[in-house]
C-alpha atoms as a PDB file:
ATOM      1  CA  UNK A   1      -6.840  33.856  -9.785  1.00  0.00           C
ATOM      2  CA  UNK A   2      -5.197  31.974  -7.028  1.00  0.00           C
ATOM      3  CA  UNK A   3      -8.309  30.135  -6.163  1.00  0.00           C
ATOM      4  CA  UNK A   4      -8.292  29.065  -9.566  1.00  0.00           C
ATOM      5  CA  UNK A   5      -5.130  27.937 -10.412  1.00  0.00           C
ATOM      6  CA  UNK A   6      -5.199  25.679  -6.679  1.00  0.00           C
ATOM      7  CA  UNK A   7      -8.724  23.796  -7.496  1.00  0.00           C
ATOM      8  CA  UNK A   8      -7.265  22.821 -10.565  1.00  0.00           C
ATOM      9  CA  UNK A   9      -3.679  21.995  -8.949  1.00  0.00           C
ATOM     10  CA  UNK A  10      -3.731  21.403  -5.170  1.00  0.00           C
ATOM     11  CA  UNK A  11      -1.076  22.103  -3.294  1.00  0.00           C
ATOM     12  CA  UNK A  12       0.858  19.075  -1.969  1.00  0.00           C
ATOM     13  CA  UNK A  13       2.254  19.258   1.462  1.00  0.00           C
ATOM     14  CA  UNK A  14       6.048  18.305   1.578  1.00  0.00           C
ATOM     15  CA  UNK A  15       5.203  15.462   3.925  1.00  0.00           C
ATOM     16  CA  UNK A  16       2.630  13.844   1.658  1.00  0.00           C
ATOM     17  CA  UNK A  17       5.476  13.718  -1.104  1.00  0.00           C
ATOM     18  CA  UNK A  18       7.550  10.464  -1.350  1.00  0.00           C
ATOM     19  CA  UNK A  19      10.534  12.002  -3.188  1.00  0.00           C
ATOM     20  CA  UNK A  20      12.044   8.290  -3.718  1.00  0.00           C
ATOM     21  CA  UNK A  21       8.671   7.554  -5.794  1.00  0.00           C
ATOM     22  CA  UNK A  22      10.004   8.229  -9.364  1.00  0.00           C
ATOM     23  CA  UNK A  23      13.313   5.831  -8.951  1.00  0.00           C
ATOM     24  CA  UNK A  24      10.831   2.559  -9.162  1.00  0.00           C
ATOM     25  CA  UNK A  25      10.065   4.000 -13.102  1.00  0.00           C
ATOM     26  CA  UNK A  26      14.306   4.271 -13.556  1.00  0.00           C
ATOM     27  CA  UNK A  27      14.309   0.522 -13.263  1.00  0.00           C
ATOM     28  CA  UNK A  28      11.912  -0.252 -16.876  1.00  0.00           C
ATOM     29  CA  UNK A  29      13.803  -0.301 -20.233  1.00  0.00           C
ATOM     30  CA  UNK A  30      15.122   3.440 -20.925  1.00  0.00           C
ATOM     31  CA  UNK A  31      13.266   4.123 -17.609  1.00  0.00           C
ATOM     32  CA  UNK A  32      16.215   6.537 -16.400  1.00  0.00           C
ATOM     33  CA  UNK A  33      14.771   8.847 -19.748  1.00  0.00           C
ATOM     34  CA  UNK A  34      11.886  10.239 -17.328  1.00  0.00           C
ATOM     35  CA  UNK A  35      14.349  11.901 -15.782  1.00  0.00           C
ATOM     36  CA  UNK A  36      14.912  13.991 -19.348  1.00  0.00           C
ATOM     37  CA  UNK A  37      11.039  14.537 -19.274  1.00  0.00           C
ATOM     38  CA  UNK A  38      10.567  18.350 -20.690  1.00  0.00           C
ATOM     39  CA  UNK A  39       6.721  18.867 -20.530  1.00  0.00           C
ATOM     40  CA  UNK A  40       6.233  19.341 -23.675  1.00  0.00           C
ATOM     41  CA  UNK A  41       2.802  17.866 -23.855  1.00  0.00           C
ATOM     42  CA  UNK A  42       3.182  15.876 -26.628  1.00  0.00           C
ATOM     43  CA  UNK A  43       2.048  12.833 -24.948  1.00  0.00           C
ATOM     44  CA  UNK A  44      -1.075  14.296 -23.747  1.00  0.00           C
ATOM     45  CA  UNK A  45      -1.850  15.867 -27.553  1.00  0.00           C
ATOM     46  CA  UNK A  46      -0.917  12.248 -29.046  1.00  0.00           C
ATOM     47  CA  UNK A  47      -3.081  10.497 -26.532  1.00  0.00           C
ATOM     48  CA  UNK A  48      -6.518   9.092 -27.755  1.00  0.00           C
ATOM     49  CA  UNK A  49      -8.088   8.108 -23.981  1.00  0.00           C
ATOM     50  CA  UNK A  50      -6.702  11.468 -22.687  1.00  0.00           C
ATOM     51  CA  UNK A  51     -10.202  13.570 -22.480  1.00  0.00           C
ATOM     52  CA  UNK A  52     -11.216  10.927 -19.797  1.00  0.00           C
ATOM     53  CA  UNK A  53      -8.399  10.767 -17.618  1.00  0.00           C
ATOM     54  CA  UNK A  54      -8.729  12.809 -14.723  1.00  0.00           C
ATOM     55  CA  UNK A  55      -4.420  13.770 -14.976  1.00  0.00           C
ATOM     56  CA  UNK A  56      -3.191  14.185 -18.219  1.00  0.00           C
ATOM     57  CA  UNK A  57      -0.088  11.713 -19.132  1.00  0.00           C
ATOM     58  CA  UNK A  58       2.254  14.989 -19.459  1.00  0.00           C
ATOM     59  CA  UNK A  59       0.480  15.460 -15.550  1.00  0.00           C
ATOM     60  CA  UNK A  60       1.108  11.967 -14.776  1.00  0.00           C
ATOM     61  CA  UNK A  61       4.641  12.380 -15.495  1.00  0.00           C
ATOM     62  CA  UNK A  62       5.467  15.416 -13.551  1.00  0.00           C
ATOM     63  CA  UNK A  63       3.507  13.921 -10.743  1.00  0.00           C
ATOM     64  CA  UNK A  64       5.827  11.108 -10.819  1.00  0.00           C
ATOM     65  CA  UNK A  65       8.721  12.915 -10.468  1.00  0.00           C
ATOM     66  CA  UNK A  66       7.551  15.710  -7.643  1.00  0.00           C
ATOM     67  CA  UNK A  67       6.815  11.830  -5.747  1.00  0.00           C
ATOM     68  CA  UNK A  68       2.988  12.368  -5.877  1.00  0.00           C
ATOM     69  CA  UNK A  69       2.383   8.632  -4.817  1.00  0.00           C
ATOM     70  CA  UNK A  70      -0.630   8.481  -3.267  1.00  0.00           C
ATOM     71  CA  UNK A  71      -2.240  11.079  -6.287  1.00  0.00           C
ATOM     72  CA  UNK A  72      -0.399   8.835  -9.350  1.00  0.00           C
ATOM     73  CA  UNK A  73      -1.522   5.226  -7.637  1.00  0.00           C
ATOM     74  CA  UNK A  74      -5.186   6.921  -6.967  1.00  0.00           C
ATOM     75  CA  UNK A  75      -5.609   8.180 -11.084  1.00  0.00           C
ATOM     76  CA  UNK A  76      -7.417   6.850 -12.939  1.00  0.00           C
ATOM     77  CA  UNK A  77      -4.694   7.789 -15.992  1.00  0.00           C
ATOM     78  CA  UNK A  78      -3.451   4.743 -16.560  1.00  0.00           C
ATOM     79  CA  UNK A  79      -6.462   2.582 -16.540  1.00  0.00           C
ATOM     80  CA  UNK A  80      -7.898   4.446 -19.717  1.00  0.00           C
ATOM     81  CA  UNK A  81      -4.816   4.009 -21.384  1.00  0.00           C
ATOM     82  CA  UNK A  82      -5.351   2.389 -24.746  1.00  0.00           C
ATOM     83  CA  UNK A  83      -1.222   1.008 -24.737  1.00  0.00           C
ATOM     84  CA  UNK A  84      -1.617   2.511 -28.943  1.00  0.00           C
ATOM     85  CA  UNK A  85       2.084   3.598 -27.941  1.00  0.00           C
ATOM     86  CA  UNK A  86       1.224   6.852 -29.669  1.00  0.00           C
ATOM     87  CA  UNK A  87       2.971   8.650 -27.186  1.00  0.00           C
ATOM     88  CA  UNK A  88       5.407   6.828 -26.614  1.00  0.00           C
ATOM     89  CA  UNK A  89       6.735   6.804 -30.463  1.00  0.00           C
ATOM     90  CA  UNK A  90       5.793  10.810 -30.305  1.00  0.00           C
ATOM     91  CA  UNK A  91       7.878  11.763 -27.621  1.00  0.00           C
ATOM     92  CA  UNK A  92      11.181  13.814 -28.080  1.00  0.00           C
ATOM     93  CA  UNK A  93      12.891  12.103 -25.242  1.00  0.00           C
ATOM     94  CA  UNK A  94      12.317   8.721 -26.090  1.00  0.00           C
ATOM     95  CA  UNK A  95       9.993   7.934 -22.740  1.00  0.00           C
ATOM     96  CA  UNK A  96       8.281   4.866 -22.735  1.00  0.00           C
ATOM     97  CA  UNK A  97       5.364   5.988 -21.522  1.00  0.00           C
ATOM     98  CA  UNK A  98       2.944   3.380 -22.028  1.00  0.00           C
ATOM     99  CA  UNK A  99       5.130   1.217 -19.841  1.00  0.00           C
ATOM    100  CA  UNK A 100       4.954   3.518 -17.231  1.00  0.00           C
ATOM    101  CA  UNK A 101       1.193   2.783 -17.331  1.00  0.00           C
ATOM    102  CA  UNK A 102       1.498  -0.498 -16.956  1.00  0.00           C
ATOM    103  CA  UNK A 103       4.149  -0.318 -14.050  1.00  0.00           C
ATOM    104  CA  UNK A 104       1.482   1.987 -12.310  1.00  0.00           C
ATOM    105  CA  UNK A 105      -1.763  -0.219 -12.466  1.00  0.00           C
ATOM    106  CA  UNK A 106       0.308  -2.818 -11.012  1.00  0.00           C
ATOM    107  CA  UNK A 107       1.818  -0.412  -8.019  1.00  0.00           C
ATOM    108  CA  UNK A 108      -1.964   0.318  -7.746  1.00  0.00           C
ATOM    109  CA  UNK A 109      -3.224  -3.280  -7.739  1.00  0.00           C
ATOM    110  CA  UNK A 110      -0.672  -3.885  -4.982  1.00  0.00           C
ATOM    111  CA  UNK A 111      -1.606  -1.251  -3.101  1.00  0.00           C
ATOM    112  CA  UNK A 112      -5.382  -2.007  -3.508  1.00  0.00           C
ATOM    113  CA  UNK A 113      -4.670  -5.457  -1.970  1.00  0.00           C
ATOM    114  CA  UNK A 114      -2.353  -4.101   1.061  1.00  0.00           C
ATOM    115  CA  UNK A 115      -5.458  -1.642   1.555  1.00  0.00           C
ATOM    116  CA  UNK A 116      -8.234  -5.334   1.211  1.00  0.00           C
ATOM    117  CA  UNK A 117      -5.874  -6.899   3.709  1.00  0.00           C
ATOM    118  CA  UNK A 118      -5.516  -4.537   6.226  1.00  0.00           C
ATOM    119  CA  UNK A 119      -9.541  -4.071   6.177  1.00  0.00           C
ATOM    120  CA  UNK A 120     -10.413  -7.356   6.040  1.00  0.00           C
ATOM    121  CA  UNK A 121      -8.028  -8.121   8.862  1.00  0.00           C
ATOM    122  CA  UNK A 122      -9.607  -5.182  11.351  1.00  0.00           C
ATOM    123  CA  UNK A 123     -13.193  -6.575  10.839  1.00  0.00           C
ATOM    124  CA  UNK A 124     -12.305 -10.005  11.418  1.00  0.00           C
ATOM    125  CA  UNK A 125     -10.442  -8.768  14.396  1.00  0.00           C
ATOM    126  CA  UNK A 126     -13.141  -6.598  15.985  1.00  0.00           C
ATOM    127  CA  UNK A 127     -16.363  -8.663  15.157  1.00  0.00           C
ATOM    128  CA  UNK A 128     -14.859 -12.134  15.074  1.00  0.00           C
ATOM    129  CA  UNK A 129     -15.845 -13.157  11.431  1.00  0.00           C
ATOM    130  CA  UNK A 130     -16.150 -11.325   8.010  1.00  0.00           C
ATOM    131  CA  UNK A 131     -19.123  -8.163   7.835  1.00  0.00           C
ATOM    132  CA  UNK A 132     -19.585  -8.324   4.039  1.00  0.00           C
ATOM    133  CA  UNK A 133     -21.039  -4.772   4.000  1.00  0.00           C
ATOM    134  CA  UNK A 134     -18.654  -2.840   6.380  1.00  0.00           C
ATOM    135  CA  UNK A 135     -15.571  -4.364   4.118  1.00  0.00           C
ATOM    136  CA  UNK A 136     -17.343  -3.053   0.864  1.00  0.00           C
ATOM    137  CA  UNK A 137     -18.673   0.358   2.638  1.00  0.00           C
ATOM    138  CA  UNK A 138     -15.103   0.657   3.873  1.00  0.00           C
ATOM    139  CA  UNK A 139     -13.180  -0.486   0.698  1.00  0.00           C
ATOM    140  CA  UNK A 140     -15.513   2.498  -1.746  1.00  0.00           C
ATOM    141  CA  UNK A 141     -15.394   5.151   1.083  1.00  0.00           C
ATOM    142  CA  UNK A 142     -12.992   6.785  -1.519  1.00  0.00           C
ATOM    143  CA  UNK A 143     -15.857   6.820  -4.640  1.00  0.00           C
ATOM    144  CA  UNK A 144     -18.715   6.599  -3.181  1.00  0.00           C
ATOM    145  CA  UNK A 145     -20.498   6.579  -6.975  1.00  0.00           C
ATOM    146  CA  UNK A 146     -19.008   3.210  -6.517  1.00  0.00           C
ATOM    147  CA  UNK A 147     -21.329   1.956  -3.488  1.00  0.00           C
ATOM    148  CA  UNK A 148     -24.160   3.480  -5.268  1.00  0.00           C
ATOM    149  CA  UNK A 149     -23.453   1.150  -8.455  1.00  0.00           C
ATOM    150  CA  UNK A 150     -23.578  -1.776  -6.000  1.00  0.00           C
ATOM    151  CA  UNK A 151     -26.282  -1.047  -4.309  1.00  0.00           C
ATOM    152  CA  UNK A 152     -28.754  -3.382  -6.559  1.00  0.00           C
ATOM    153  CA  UNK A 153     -27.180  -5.983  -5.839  1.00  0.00           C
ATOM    154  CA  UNK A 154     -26.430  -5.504  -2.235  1.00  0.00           C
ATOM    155  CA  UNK A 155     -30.149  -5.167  -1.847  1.00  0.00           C
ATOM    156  CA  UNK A 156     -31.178  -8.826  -3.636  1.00  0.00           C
ATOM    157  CA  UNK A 157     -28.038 -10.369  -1.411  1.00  0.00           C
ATOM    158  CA  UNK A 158     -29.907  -8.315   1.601  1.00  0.00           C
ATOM    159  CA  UNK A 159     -33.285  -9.199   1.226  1.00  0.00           C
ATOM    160  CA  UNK A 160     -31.622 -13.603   0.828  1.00  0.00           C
ATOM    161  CA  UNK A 161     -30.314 -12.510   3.808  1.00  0.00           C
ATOM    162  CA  UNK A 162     -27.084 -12.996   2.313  1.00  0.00           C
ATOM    163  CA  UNK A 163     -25.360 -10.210   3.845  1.00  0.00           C
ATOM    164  CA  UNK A 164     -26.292  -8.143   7.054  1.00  0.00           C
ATOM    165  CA  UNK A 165     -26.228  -4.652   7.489  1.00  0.00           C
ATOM    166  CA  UNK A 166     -25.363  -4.695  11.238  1.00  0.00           C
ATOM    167  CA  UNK A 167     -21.995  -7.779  12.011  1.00  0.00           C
ATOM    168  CA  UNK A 168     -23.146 -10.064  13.837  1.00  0.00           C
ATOM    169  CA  UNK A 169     -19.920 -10.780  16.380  1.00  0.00           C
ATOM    170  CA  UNK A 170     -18.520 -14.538  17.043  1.00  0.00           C
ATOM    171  CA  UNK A 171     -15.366 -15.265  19.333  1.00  0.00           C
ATOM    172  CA  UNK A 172     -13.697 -12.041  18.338  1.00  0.00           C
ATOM    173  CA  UNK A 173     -10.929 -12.732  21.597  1.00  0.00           C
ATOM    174  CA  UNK A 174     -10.360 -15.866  20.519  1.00  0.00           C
ATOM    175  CA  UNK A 175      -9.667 -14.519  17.015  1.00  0.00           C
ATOM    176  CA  UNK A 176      -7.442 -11.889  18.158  1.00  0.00           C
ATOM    177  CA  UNK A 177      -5.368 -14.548  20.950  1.00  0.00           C
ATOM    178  CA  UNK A 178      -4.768 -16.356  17.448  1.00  0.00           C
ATOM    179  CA  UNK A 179      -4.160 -13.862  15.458  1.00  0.00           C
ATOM    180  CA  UNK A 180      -1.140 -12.499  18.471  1.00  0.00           C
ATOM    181  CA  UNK A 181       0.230 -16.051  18.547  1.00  0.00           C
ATOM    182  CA  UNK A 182       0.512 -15.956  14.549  1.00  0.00           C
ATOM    183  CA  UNK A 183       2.208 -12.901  14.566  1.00  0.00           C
ATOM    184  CA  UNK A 184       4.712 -14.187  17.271  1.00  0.00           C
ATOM    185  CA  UNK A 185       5.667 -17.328  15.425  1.00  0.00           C
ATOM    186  CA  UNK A 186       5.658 -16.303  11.663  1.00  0.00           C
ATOM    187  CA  UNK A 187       9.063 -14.966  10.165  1.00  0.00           C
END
């Protein structure tokens, strides 16, 4: 029973929780009413998209407020939301959810481009110059059905010798000597 009830909820260590998460929602128009959230489900029920989200809105919400960052930027919840408002308009405590959806595929497109930069960065670091295929191996590591979907076009781009599968390395110190003195001088 146990087993169950933890494959279908994991249990969250209290360091991976960021329990400052939910106050970014406070800030949207009646954004301090997520607070009032009761779980009632509504919002999932009135919810068109919801058989293909992996979290349930109702889920999305309470994942919000426990500060389930990492989980809520990572759904894919609010990317197969259909903004019909019908849960929004449905729910008892007046919780714009919808725009909550919205505020999250932005936090995740940030994220997503912190997460580009700081990979793209490393390679060009270590080999000197860009390795097309380690920053796309790198960037899907996470959904690897992903890589898979790009492999038919990885392979034409392979065989024009377009990309390499092995970096090829350039002046990687000299990159990195410019890369310090950038970091010295910039604000």
């Amino acid at each position: 029973m146990a087993e169950a009830i933890t494959e279908k909820w994991p249990v969250v260590g209290q360091s991976e929780l960021d329990p400052e998460f939910h106050k970014v929602f406070l800030g949207l128009p009646g954004g301090e009413q997520l607070r009032s959230c009761i779980q009632c489900g509504t919002c999932s029920g009135s919810c068109p998209s919801a058989l293909e989200m992996d979290h349930s809105p109702r889920k999305l919400m309470a994942m919000i407020r426990a500060g389930m960052k990492d989980e809520v930027l990572r759904s894919n919840t609010p990317w197969y939301c259909s903004s019909c408002y019908s849960c929004s308009v449905r729910c008892p405590r007046g919780i714009s959810i919808t725009d909550v959806m919205y505020l999250v595929k932005t936090m995740s497109l940030l994220e997503g481009q912190k997460v580009f930069t700081k990979t793209f960065t490393r390679l060009v670091l270590k080999y000197g110059r860009m390795h097309e295929s380690g920053l796309m191996v790198r960037l899907n590591l996470r959904s690897p059905l992903k890589l898979v979907g790009y492999s038919p076009l990885g392979m034409k781009m392979f065989l024009k010798g377009k990309i390499r599968v092995f970096p090829k390395k350039a002046a990687a110190k000299d990159m990195q000597k410019l890369y310090a003195y950038a970091q010295r001088v910039s604000p």
